[in-house]
PDB file of N, CA and C in Angstrom:
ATOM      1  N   UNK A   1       0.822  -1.190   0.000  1.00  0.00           N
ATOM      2  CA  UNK A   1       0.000   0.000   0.000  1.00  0.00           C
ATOM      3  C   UNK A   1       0.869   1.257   0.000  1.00  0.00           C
ATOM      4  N   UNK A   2       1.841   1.486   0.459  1.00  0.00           N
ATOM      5  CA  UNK A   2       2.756   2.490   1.053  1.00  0.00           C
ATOM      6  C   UNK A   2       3.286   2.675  -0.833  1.00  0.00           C
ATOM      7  N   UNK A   3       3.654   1.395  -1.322  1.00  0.00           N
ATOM      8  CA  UNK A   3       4.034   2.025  -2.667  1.00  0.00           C
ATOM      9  C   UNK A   3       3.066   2.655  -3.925  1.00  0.00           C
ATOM     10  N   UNK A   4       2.028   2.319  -3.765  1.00  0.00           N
ATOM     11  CA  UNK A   4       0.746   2.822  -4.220  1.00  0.00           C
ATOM     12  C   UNK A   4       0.600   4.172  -3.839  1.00  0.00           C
ATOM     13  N   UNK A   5       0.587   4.224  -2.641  1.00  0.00           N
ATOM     14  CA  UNK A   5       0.152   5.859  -1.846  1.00  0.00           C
ATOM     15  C   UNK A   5       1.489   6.456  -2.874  1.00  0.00           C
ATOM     16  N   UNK A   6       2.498   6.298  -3.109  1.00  0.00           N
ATOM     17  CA  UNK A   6       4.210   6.961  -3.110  1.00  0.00           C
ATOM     18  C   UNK A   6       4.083   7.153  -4.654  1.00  0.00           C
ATOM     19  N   UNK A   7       2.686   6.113  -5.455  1.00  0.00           N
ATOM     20  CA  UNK A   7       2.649   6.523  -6.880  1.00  0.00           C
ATOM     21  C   UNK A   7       3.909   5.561  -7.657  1.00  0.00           C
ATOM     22  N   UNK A   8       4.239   4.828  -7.393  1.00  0.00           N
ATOM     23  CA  UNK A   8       4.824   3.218  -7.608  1.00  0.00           C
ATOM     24  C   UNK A   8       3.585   2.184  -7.861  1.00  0.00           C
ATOM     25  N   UNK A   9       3.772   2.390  -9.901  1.00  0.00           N
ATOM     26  CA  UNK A   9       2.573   1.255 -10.057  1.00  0.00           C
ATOM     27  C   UNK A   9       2.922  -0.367  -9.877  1.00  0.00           C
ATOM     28  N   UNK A  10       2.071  -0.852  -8.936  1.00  0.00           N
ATOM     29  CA  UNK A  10       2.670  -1.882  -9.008  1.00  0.00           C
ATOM     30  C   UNK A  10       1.245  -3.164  -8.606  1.00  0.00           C
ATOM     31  N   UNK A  11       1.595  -4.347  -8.934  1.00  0.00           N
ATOM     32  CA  UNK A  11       0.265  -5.058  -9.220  1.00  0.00           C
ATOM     33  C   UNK A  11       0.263  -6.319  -8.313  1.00  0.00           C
ATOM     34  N   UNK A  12      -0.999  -6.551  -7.547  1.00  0.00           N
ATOM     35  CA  UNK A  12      -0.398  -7.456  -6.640  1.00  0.00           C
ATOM     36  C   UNK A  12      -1.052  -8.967  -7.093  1.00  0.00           C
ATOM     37  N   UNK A  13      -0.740  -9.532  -6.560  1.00  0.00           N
ATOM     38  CA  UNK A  13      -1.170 -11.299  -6.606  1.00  0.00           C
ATOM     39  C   UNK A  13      -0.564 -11.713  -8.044  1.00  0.00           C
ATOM     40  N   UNK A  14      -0.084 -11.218  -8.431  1.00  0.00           N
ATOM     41  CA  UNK A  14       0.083 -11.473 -10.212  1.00  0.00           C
ATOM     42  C   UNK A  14       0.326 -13.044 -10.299  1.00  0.00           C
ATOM     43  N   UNK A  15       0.158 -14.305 -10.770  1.00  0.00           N
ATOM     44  CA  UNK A  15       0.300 -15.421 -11.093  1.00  0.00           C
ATOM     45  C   UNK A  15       1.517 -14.765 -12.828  1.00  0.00           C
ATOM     46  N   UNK A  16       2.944 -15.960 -11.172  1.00  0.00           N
ATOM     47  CA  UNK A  16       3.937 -15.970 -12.490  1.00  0.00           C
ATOM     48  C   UNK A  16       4.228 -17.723 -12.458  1.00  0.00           C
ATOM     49  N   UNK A  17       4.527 -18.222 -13.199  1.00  0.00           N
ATOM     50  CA  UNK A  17       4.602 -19.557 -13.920  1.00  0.00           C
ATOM     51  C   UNK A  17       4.086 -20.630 -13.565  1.00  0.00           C
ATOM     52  N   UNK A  18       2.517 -20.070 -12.428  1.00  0.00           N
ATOM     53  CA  UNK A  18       1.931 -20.962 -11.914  1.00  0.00           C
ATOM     54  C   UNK A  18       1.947 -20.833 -10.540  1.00  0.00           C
ATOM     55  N   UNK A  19       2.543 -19.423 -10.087  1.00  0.00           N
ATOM     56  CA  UNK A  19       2.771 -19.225  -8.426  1.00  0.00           C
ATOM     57  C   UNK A  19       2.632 -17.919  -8.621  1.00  0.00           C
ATOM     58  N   UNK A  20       1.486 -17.686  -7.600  1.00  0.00           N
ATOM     59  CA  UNK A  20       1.306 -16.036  -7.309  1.00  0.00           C
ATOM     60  C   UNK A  20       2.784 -15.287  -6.748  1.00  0.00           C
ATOM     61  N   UNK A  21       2.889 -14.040  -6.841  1.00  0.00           N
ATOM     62  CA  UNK A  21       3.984 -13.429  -6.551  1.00  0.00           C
ATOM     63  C   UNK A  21       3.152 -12.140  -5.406  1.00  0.00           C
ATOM     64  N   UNK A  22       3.283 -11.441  -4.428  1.00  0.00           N
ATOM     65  CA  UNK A  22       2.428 -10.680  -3.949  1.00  0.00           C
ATOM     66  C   UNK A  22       2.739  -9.077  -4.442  1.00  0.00           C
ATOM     67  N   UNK A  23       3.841  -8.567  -5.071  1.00  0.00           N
ATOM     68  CA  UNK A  23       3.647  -7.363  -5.750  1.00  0.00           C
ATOM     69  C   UNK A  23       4.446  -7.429  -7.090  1.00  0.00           C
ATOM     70  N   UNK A  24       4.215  -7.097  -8.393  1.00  0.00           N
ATOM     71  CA  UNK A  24       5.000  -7.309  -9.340  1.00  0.00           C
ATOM     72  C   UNK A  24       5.099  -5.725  -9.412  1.00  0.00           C
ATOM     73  N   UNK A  25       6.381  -5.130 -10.007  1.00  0.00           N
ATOM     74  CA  UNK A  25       6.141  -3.799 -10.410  1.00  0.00           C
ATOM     75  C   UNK A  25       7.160  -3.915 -11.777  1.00  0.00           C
ATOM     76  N   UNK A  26       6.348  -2.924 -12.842  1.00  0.00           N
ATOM     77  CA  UNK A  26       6.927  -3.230 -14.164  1.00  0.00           C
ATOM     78  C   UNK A  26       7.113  -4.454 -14.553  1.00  0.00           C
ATOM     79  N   UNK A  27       8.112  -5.317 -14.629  1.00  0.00           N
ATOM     80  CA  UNK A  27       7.749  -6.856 -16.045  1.00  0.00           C
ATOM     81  C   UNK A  27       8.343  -7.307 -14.921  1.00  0.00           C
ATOM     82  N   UNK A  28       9.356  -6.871 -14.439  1.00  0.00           N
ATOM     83  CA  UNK A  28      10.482  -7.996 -14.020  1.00  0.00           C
ATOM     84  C   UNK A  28      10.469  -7.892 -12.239  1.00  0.00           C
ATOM     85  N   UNK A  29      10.094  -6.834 -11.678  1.00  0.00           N
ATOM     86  CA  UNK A  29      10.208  -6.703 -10.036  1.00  0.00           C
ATOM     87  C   UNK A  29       9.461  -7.151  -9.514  1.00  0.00           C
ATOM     88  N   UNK A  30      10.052  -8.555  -8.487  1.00  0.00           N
ATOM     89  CA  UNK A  30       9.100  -8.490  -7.357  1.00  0.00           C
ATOM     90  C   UNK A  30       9.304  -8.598  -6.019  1.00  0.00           C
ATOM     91  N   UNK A  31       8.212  -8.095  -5.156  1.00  0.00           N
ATOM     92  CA  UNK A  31       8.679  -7.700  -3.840  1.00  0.00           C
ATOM     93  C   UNK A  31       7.430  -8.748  -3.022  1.00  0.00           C
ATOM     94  N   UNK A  32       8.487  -9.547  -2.114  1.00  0.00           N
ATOM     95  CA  UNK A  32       7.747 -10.603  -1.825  1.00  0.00           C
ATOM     96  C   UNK A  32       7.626 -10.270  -0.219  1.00  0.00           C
ATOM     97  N   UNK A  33       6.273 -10.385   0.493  1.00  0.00           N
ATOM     98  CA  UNK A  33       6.303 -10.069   1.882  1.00  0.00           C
ATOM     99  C   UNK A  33       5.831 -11.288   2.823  1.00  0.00           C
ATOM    100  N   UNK A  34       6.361 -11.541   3.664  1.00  0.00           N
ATOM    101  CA  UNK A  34       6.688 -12.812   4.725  1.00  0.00           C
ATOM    102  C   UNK A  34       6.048 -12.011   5.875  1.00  0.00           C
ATOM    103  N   UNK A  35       4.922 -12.791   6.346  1.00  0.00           N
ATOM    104  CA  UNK A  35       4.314 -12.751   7.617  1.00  0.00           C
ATOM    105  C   UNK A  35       4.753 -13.438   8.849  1.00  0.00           C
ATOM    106  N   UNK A  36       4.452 -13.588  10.089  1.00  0.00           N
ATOM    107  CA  UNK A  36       5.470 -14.652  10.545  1.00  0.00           C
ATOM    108  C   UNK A  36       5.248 -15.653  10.578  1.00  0.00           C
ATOM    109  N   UNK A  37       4.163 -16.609   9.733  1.00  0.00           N
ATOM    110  CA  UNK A  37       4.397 -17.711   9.582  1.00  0.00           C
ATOM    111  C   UNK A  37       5.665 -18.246   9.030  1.00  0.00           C
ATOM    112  N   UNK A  38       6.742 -17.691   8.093  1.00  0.00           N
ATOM    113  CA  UNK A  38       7.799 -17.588   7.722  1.00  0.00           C
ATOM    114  C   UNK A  38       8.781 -17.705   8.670  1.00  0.00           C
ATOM    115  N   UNK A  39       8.810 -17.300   9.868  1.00  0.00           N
ATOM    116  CA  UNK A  39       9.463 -17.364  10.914  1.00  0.00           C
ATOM    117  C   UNK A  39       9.107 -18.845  11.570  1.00  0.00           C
ATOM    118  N   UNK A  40       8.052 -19.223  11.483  1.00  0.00           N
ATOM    119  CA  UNK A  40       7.445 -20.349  12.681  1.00  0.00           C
ATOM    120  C   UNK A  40       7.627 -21.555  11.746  1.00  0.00           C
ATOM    121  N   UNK A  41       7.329 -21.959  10.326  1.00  0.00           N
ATOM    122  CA  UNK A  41       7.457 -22.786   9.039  1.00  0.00           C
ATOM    123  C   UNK A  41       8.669 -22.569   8.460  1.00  0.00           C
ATOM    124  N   UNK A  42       9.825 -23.551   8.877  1.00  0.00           N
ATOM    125  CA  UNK A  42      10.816 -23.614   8.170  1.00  0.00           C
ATOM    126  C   UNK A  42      10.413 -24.436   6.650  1.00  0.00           C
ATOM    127  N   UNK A  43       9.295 -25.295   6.551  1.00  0.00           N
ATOM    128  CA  UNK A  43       9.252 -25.902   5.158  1.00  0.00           C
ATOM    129  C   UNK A  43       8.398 -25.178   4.301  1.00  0.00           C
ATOM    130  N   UNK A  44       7.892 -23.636   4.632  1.00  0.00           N
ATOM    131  CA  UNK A  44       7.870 -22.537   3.802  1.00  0.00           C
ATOM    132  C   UNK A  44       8.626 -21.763   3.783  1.00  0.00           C
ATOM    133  N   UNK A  45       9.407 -21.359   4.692  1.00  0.00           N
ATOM    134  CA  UNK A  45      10.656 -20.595   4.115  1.00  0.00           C
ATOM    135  C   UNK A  45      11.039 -21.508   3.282  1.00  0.00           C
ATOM    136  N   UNK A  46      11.558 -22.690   2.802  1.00  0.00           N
ATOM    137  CA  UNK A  46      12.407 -23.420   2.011  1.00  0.00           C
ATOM    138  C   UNK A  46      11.239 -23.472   1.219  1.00  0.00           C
ATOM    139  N   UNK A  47      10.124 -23.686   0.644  1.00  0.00           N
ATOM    140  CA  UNK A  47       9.636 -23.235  -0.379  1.00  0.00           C
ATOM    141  C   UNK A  47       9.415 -22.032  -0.659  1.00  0.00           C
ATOM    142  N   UNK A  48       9.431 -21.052  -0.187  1.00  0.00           N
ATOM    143  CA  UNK A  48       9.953 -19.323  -0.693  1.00  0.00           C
ATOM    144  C   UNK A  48      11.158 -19.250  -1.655  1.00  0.00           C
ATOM    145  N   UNK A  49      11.911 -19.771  -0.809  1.00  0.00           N
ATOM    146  CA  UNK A  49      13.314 -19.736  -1.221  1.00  0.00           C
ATOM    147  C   UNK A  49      13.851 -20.664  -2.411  1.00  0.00           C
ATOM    148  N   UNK A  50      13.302 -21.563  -2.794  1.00  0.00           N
ATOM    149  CA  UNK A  50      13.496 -22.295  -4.122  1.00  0.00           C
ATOM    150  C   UNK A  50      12.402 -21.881  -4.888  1.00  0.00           C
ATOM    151  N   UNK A  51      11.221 -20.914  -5.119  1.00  0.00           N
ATOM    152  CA  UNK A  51      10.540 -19.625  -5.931  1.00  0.00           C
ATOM    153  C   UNK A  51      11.324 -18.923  -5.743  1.00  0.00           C
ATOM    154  N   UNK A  52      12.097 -18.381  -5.326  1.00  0.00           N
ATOM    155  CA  UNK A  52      13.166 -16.902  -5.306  1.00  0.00           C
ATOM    156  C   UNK A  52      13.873 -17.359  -6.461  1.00  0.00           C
ATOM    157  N   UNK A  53      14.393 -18.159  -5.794  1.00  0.00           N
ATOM    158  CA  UNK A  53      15.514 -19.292  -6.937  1.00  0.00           C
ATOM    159  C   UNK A  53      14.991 -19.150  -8.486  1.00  0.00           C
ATOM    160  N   UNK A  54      13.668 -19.978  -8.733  1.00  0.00           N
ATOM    161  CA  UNK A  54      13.069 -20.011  -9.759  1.00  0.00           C
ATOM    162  C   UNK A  54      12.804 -18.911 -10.273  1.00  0.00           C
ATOM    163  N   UNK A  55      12.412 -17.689  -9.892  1.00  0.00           N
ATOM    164  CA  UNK A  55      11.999 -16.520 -10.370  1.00  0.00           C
ATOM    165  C   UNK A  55      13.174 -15.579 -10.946  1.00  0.00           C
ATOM    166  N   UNK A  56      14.645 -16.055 -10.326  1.00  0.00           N
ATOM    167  CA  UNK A  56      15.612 -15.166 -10.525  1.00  0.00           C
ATOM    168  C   UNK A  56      16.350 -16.175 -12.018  1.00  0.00           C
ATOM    169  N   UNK A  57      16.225 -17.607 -11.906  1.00  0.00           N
ATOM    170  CA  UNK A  57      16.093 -18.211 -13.533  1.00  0.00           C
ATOM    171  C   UNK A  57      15.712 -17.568 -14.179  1.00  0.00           C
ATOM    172  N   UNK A  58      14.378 -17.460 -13.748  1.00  0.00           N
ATOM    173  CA  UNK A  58      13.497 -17.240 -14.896  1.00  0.00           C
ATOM    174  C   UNK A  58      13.766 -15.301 -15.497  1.00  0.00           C
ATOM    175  N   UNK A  59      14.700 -14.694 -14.938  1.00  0.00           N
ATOM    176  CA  UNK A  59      15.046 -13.508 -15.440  1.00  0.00           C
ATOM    177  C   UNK A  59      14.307 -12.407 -14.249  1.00  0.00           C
ATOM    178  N   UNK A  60      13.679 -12.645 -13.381  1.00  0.00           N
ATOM    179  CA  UNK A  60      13.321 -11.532 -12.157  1.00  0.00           C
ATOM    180  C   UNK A  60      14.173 -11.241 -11.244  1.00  0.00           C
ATOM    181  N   UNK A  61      14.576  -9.879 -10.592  1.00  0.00           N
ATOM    182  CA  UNK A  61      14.869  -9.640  -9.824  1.00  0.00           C
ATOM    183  C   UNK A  61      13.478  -9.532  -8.688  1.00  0.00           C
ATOM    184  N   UNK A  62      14.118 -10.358  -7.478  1.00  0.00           N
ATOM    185  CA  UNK A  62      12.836 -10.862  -6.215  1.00  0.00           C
ATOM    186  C   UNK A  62      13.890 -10.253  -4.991  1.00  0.00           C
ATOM    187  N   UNK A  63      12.889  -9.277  -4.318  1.00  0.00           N
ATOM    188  CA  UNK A  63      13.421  -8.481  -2.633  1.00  0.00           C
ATOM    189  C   UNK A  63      11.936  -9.268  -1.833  1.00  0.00           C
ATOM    190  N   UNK A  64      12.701  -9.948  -0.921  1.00  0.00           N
ATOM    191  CA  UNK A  64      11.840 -10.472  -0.506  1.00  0.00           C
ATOM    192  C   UNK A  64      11.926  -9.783   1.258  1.00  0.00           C
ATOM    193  N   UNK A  65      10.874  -9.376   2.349  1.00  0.00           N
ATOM    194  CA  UNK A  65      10.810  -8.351   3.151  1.00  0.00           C
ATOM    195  C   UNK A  65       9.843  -9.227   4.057  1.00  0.00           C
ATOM    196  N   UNK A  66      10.492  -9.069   5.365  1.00  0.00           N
ATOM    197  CA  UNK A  66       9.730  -9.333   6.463  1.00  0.00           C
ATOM    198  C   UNK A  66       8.553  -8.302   6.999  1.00  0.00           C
ATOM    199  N   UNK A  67       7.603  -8.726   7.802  1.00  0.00           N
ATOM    200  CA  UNK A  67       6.625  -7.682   7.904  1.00  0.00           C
ATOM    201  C   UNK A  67       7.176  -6.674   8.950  1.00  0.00           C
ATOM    202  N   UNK A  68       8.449  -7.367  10.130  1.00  0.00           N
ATOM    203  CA  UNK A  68       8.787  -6.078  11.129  1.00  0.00           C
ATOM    204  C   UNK A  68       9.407  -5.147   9.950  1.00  0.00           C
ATOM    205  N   UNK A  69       9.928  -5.920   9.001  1.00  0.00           N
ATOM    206  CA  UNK A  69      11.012  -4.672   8.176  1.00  0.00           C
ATOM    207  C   UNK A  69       9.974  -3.411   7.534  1.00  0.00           C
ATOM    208  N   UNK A  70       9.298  -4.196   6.971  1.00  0.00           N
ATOM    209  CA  UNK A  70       8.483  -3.160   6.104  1.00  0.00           C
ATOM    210  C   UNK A  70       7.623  -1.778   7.346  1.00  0.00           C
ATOM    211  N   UNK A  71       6.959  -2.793   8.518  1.00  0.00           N
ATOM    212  CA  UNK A  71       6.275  -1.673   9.261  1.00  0.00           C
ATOM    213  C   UNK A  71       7.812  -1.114   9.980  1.00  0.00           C
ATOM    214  N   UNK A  72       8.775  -1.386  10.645  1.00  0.00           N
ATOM    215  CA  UNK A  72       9.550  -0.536  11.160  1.00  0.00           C
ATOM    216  C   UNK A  72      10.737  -0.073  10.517  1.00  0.00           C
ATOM    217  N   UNK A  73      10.864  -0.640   9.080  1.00  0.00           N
ATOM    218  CA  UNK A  73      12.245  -0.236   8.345  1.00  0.00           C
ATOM    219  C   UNK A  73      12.277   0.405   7.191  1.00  0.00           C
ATOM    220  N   UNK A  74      10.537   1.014   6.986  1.00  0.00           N
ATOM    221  CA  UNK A  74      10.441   1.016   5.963  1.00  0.00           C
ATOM    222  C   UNK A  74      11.797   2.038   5.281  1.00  0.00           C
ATOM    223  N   UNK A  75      12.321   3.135   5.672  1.00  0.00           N
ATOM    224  CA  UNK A  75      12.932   3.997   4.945  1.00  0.00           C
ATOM    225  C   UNK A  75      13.993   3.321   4.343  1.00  0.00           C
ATOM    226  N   UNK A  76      14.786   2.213   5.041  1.00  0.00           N
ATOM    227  CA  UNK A  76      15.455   1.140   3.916  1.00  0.00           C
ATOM    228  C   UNK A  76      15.265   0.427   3.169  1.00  0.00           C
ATOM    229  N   UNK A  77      13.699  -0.343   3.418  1.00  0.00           N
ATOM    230  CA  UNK A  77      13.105  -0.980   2.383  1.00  0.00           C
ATOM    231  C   UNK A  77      13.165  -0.235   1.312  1.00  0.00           C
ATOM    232  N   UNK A  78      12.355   1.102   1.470  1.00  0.00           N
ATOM    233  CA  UNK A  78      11.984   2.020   0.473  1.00  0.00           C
ATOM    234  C   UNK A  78      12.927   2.158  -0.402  1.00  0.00           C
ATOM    235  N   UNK A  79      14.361   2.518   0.016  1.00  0.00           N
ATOM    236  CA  UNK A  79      15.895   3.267  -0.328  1.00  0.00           C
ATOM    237  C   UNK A  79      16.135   1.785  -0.993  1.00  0.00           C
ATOM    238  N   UNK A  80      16.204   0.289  -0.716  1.00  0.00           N
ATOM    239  CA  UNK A  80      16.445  -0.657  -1.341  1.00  0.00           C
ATOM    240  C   UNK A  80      15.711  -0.796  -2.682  1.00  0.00           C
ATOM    241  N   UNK A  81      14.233  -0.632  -2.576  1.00  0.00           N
ATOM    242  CA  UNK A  81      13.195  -0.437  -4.269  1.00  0.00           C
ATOM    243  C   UNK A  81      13.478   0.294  -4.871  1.00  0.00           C
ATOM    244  N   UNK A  82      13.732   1.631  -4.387  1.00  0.00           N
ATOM    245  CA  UNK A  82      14.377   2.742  -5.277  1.00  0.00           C
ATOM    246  C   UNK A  82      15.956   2.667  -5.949  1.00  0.00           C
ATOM    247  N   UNK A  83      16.425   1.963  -4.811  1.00  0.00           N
ATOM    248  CA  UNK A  83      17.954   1.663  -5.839  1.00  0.00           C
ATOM    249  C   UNK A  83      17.526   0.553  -7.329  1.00  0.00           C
ATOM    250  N   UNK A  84      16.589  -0.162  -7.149  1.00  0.00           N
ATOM    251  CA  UNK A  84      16.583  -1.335  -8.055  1.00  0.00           C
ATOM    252  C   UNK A  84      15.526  -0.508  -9.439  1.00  0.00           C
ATOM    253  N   UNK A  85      14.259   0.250  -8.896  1.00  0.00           N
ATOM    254  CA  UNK A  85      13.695   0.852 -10.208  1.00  0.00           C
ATOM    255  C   UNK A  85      14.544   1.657 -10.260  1.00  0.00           C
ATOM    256  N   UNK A  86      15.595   2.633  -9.714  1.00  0.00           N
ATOM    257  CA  UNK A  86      16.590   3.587 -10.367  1.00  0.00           C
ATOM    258  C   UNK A  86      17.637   2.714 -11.732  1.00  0.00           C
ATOM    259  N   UNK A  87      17.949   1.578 -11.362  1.00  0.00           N
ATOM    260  CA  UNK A  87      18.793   0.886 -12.036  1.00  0.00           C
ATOM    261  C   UNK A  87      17.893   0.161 -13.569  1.00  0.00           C
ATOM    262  N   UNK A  88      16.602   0.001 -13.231  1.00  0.00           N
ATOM    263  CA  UNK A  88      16.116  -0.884 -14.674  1.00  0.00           C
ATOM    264  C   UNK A  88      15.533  -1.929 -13.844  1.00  0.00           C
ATOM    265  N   UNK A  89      15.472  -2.462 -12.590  1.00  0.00           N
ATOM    266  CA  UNK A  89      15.289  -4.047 -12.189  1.00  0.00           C
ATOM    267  C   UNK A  89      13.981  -4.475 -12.957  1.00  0.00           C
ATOM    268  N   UNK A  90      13.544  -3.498 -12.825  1.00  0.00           N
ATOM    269  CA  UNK A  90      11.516  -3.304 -13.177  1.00  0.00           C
ATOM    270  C   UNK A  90      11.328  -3.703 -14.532  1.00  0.00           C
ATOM    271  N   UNK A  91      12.214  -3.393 -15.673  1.00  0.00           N
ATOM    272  CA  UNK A  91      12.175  -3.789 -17.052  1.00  0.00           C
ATOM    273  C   UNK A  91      13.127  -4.397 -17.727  1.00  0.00           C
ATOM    274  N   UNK A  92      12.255  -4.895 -18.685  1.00  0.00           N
ATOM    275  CA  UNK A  92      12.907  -6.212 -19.381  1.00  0.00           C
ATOM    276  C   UNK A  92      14.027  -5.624 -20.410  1.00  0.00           C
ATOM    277  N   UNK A  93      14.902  -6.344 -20.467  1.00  0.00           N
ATOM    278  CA  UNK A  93      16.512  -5.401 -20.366  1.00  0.00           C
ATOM    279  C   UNK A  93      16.495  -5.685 -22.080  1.00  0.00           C
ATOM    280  N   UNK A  94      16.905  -4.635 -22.866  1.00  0.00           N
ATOM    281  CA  UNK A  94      16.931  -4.185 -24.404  1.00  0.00           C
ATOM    282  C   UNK A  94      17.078  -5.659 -24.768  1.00  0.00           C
ATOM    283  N   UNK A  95      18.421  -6.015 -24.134  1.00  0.00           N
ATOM    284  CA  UNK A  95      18.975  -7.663 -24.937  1.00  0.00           C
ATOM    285  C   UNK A  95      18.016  -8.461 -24.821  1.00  0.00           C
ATOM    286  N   UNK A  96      16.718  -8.624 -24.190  1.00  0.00           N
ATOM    287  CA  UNK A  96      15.879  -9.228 -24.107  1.00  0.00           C
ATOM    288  C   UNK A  96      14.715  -9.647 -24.841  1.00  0.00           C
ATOM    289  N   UNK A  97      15.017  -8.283 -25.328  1.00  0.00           N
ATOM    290  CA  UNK A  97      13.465  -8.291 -26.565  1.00  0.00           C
ATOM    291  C   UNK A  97      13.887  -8.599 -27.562  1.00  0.00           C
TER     292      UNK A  97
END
């Protein structure tokens, strides 16, 4: 929501290769958020983490964010998204098309 309010289009639940992603922004970014079941389920963290895997194959850059980070860190979260849409992460890179 915070990137919505900030005017960062970005789209949530998007189904990528058969697995929802919870925010895609532009083709290639996604920002994945961990509740604390993530903390309490080690055999979902290890399925997070082999989709990270898969998604970064498959040509995505994936920031994946705990929920204390986002409600108490946000100004680094923020400063971390902004380094990656400053750079291109968000689009599909010339050599690509």
């Amino acid at each position: 929501m915070r990137l919505i309010l900030e005017g960062v289009p970005c789209r949530e639940q998007v189904v990528i290769d058969g697995h929802p992603v919870d925010l895609l922004i532009g083709d290639r970014l996604i920002i994945q958020l961990d509740g604390k079941q993530h903390l309490e389920d080690s055999g979902q963290l290890a399925r997070d983490r082999r989709q990270d895997r898969r998604l970064r194959r498959m040509g995505y850059t994936v920031l994946r964010y705990g929920y204390a980070e986002v409600m108490h860190d946000w100004a680094r979260v923020r400063a971390e998204i902004a380094f990656h849409l400053g750079h291109g992460s968000h689009r599909i890179s010339q050599d690509a098309r």
